[in-house]
C-alpha atoms as a PDB file:
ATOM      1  CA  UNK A   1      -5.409 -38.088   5.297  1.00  0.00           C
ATOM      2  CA  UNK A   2      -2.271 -36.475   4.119  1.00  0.00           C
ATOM      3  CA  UNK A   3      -1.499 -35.008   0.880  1.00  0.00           C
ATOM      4  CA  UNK A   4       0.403 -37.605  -0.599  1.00  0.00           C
ATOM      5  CA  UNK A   5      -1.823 -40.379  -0.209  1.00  0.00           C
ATOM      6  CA  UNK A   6      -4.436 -38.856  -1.693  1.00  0.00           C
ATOM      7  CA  UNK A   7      -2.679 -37.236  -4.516  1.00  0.00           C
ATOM      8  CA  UNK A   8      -3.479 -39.727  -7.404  1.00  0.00           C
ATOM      9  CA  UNK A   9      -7.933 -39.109  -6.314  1.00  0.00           C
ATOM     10  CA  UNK A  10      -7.158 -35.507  -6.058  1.00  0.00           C
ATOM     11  CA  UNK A  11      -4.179 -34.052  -8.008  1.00  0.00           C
ATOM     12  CA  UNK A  12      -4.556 -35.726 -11.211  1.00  0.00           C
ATOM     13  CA  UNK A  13      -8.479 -34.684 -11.817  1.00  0.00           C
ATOM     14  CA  UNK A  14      -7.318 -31.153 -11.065  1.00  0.00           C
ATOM     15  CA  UNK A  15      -4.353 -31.403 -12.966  1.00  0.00           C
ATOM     16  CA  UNK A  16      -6.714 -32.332 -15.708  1.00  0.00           C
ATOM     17  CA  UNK A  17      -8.772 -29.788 -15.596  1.00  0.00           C
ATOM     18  CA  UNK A  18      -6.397 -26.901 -14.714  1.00  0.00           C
ATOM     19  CA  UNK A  19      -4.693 -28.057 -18.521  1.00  0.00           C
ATOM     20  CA  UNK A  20      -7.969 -27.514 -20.147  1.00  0.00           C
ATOM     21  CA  UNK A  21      -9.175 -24.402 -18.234  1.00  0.00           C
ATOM     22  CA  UNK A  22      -5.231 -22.743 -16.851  1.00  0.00           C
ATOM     23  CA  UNK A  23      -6.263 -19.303 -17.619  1.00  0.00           C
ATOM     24  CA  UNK A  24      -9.736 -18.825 -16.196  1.00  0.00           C
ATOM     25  CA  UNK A  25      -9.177 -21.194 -13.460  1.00  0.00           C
ATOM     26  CA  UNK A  26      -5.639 -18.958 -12.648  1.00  0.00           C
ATOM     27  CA  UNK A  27      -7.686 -15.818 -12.423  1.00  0.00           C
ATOM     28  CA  UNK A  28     -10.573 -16.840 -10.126  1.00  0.00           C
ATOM     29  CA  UNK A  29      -8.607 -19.557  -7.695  1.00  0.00           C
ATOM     30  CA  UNK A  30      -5.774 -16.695  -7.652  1.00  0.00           C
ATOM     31  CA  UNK A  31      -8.261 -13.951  -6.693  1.00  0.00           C
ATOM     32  CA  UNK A  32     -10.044 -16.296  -4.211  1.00  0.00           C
ATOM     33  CA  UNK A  33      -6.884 -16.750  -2.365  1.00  0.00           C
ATOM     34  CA  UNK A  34      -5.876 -13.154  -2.584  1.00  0.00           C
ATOM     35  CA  UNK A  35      -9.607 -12.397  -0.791  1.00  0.00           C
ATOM     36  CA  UNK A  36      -9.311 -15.130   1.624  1.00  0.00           C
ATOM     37  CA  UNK A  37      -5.542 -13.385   2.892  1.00  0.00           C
ATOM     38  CA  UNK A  38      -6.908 -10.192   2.523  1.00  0.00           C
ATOM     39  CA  UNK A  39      -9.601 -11.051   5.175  1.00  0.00           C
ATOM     40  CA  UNK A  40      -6.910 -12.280   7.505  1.00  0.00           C
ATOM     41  CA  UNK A  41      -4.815  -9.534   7.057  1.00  0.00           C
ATOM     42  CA  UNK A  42      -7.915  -7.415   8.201  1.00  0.00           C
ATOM     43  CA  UNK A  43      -8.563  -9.483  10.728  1.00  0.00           C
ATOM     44  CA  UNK A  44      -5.338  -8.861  12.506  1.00  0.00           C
ATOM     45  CA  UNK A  45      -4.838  -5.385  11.518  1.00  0.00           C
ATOM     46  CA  UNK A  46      -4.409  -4.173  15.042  1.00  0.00           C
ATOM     47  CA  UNK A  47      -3.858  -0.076  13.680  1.00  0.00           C
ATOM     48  CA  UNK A  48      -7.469  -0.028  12.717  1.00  0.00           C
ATOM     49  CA  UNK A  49      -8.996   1.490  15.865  1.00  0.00           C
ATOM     50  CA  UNK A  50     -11.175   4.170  14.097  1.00  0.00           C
ATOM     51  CA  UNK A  51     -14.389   3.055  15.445  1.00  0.00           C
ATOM     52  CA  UNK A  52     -16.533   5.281  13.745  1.00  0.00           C
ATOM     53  CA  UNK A  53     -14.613   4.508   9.981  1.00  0.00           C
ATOM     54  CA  UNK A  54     -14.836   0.282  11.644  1.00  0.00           C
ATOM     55  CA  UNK A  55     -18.684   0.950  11.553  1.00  0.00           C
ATOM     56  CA  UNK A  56     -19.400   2.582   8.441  1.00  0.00           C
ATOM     57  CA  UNK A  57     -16.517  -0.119   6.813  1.00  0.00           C
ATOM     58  CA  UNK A  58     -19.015  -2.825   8.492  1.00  0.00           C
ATOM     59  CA  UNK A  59     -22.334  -1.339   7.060  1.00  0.00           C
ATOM     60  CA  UNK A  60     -20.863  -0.779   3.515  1.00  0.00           C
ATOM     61  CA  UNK A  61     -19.385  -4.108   2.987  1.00  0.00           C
ATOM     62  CA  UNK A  62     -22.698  -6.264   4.691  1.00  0.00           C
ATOM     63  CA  UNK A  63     -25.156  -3.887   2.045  1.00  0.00           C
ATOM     64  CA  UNK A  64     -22.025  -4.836  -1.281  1.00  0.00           C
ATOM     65  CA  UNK A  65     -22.565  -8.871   0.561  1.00  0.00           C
ATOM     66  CA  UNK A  66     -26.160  -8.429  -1.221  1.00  0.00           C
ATOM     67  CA  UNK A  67     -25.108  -7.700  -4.538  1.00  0.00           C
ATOM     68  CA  UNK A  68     -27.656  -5.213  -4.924  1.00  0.00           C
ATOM     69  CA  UNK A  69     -26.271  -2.156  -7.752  1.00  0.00           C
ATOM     70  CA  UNK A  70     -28.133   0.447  -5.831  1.00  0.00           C
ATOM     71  CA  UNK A  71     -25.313   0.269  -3.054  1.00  0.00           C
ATOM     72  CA  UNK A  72     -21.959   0.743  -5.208  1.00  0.00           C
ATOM     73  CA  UNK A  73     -22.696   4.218  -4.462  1.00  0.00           C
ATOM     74  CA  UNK A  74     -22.916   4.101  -0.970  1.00  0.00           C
ATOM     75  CA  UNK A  75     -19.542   2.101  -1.079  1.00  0.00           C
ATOM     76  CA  UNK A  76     -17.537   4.548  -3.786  1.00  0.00           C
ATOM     77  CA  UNK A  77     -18.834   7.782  -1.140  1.00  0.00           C
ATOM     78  CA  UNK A  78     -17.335   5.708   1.543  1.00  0.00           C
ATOM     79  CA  UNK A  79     -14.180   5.038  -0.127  1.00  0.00           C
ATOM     80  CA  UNK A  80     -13.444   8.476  -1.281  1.00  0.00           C
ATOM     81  CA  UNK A  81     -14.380   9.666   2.311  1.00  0.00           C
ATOM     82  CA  UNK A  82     -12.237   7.295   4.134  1.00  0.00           C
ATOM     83  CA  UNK A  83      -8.141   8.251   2.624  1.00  0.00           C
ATOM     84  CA  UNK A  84      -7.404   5.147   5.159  1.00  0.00           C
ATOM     85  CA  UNK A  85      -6.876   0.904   5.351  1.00  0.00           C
ATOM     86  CA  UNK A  86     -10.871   0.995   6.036  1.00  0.00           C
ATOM     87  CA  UNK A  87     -11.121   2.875   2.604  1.00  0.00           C
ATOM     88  CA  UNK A  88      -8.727   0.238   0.748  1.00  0.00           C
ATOM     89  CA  UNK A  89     -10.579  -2.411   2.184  1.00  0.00           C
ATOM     90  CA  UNK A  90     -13.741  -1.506   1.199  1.00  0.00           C
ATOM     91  CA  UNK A  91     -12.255  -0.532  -2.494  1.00  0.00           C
ATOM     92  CA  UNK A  92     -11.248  -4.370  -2.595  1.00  0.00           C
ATOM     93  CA  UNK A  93     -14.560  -5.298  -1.951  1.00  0.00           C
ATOM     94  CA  UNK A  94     -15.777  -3.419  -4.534  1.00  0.00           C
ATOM     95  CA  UNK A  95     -13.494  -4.918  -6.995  1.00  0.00           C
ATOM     96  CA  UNK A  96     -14.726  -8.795  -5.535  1.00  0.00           C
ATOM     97  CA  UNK A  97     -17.895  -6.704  -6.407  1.00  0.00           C
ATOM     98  CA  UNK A  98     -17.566  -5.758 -10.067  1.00  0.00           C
ATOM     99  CA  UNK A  99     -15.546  -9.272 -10.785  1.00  0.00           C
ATOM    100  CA  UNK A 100     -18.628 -11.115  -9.498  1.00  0.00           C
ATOM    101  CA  UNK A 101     -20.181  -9.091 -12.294  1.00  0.00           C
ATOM    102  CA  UNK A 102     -17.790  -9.239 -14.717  1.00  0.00           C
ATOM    103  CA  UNK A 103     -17.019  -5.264 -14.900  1.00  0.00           C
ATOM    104  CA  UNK A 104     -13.497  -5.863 -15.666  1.00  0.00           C
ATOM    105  CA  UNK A 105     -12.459  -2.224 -16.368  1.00  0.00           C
ATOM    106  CA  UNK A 106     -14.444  -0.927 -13.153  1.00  0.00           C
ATOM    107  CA  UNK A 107     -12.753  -3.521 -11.283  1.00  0.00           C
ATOM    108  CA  UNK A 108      -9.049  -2.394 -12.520  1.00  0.00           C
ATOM    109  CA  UNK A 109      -9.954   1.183 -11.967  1.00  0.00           C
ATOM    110  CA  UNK A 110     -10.948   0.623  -9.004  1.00  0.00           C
ATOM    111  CA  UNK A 111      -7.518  -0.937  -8.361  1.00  0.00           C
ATOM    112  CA  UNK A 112      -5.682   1.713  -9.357  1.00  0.00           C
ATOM    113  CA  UNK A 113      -7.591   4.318  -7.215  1.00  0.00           C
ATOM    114  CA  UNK A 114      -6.608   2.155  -4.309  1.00  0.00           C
ATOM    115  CA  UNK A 115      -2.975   2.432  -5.286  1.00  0.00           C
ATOM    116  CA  UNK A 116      -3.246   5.870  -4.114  1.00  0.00           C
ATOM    117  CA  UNK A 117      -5.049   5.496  -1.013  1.00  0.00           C
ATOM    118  CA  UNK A 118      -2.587   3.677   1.188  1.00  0.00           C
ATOM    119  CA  UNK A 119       1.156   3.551   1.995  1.00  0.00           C
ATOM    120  CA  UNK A 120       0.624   0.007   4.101  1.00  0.00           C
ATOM    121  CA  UNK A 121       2.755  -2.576   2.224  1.00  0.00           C
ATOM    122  CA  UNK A 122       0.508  -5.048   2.447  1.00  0.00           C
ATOM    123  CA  UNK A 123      -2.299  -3.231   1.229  1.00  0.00           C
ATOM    124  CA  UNK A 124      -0.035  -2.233  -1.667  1.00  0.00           C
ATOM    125  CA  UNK A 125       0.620  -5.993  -2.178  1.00  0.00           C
ATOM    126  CA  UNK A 126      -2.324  -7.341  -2.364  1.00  0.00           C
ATOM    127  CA  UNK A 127      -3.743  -4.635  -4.331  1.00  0.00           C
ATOM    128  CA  UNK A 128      -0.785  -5.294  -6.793  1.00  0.00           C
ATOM    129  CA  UNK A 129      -1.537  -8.984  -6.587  1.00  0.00           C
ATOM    130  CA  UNK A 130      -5.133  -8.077  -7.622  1.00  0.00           C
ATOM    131  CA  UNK A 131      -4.310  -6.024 -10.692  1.00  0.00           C
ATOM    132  CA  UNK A 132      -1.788  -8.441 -11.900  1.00  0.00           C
ATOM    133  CA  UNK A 133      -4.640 -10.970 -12.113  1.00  0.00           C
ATOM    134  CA  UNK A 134      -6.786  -8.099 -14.491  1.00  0.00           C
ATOM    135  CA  UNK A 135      -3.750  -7.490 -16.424  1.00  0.00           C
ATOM    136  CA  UNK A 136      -3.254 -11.284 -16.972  1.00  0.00           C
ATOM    137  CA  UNK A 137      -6.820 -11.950 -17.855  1.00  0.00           C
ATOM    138  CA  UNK A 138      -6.808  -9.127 -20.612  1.00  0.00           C
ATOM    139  CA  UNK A 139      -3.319 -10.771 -21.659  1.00  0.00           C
ATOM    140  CA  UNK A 140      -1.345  -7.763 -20.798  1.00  0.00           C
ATOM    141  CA  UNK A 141       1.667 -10.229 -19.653  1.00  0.00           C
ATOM    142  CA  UNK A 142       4.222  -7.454 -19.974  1.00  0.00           C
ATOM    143  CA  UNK A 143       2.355  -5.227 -17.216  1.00  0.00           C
ATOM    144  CA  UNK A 144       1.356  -7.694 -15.313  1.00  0.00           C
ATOM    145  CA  UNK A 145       5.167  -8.722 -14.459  1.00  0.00           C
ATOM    146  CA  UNK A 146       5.873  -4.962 -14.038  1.00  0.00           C
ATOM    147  CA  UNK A 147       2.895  -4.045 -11.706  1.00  0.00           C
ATOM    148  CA  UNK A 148       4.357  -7.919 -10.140  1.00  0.00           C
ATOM    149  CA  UNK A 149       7.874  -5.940  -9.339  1.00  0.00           C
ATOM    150  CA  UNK A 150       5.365  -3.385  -6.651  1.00  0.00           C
ATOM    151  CA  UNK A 151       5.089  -6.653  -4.728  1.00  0.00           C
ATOM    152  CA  UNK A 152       7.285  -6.227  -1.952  1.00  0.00           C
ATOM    153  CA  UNK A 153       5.792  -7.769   1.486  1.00  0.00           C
ATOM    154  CA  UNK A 154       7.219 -10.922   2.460  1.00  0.00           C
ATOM    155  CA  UNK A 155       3.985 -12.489   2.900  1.00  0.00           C
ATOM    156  CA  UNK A 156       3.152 -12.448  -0.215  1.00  0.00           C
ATOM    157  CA  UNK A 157       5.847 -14.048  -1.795  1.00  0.00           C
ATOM    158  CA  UNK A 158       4.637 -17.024  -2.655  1.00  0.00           C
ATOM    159  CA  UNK A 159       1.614 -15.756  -4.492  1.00  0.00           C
ATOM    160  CA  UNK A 160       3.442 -13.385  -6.011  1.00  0.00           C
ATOM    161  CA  UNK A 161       5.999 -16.357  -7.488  1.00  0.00           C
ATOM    162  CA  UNK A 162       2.733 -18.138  -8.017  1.00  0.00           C
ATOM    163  CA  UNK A 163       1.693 -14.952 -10.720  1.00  0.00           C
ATOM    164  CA  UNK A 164       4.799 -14.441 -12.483  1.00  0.00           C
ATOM    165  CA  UNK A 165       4.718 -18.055 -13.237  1.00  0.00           C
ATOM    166  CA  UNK A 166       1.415 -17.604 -14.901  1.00  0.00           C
ATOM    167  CA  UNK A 167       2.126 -14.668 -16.943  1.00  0.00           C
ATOM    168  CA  UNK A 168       5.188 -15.930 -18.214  1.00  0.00           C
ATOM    169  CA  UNK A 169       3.315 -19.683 -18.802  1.00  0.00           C
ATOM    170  CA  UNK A 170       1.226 -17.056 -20.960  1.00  0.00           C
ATOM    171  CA  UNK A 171       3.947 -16.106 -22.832  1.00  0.00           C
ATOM    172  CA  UNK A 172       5.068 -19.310 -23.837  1.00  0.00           C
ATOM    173  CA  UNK A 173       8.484 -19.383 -21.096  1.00  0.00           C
ATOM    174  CA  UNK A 174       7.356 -22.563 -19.776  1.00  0.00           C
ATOM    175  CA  UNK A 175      11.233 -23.156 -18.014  1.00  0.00           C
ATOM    176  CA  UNK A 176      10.877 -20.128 -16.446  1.00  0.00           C
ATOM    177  CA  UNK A 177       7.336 -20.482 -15.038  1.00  0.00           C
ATOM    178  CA  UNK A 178       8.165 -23.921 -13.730  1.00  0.00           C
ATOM    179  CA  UNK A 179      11.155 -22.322 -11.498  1.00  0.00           C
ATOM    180  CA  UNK A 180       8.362 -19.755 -10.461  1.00  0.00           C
ATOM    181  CA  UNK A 181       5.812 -21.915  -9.270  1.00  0.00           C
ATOM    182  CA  UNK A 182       9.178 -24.065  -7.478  1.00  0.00           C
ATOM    183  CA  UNK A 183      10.062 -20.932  -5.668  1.00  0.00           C
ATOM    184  CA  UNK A 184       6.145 -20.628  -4.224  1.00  0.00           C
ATOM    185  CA  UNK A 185       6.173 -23.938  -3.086  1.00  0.00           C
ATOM    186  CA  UNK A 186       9.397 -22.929  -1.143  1.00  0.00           C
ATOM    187  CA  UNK A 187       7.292 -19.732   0.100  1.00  0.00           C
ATOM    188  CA  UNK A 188       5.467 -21.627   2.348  1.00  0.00           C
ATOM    189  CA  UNK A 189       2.564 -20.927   1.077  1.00  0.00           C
ATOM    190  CA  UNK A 190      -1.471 -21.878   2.262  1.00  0.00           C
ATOM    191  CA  UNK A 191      -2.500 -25.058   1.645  1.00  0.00           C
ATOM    192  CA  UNK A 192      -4.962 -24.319  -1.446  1.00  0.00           C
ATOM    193  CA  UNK A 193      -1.923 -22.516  -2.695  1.00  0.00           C
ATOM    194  CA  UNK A 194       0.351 -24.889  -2.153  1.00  0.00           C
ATOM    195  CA  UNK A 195      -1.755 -27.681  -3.687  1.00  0.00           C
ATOM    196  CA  UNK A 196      -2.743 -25.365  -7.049  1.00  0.00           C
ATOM    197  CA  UNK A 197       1.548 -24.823  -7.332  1.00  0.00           C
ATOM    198  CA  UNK A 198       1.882 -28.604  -7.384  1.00  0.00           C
ATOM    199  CA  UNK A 199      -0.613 -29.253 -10.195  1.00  0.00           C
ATOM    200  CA  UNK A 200       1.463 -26.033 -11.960  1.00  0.00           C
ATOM    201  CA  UNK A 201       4.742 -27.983 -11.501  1.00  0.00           C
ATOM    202  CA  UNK A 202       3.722 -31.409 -12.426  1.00  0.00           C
ATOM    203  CA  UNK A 203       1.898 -30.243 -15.334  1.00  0.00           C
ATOM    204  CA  UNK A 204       4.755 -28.353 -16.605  1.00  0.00           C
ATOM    205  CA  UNK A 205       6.887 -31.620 -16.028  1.00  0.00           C
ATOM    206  CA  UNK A 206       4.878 -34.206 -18.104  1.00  0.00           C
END
């Protein structure tokens, strides 16, 4: 059934409770999607042919899946071993890790160890994307729209439109967070995306 028939069984309950809950329901719907694009971008990475590093990445992550402490060891030797994408990737897990947990400071230093470990753009992106979130959920909204400017791959644009619109919602610019979340939904962005930008925008219109 397409969007716009359903919108007044679907959009307005969410619209409801995205007015009640914006900030917490930002963070983790924002993260989700960052996750869920990360694990595309991985899986059509084609540069990551280290099949060795693809193994070890594989064992790490499925032993972190468990959520058993005893193994963020295992995953911090692998990510200091690994200077590579598998390395990054498995830091980002680690973060998903620690949020799960709510180790908010271990999460954002993990972050910012990542920062060093790669010179991909996307990695850099989405690792930016990630931190932006922490930084918003501490109420840092000045950093978060600074670490927001490292964004630079164009397939993140319309999260990244999505994030400034939050932080500057959180700052009480509510003009300037509507033409944010206007300029993701012109980003062709993913479908949850696109759906979470029109409760933004017709929220900030009532």
């Amino acid at each position: 059934m397409e969007f716009y028939v359903t919108q007044d069984k679907v959009i307005k309950p969410l619209s409801r409770v995205f007015y009640e809950k914006r900030t917490v329901l930002a963070l983790v719907v924002g993260l989700g999607i960052i996750t869920m694009m990360t694990w595309r971008y991985w899986q059509n990475h084609k540069a990551l042919d280290m099949m060795a590093a693809s193994q070890s990445y594989n064992e790490v992550i499925d032993r972190l899946s468990a959520g058993h402490r005893e193994d963020v060891a295992e995953a911090e030797k692998f990510i200091q071993a690994n200077s590579n994408s598998y390395g990054v990737l498995a830091a980002l897990q680690l973060v998903k890790f620690f949020l799960k947990n709510n180790e908010w400071a271990k999460a954002e230093q993990q972050l910012l160890q990542a920062k060093n470990q790669t010179t991909d753009d996307n990695l850099l992106s989405q690792i930016n994307l990630s931190l932006a979130r922490l930084q918003l959920q501490d109420k840092k909204w000045d950093h978060a729209l600074k670490t927001l400017n490292e964004v630079t791959a164009e397939g993140w644009a319309a999260m990244l439109q999505d994030t400034r619109g939050d932080a500057l919602l959180a700052k009480g610019d509510t003009k300037a967070a509507r033409e944010f979340y206007t300029k993701g939904l012109e980003s062709n962005p993913p479908q949850a995306l696109e759906t979470l930008l029109r409760i933004k925008v017709n929220n900030l219109s009532n």
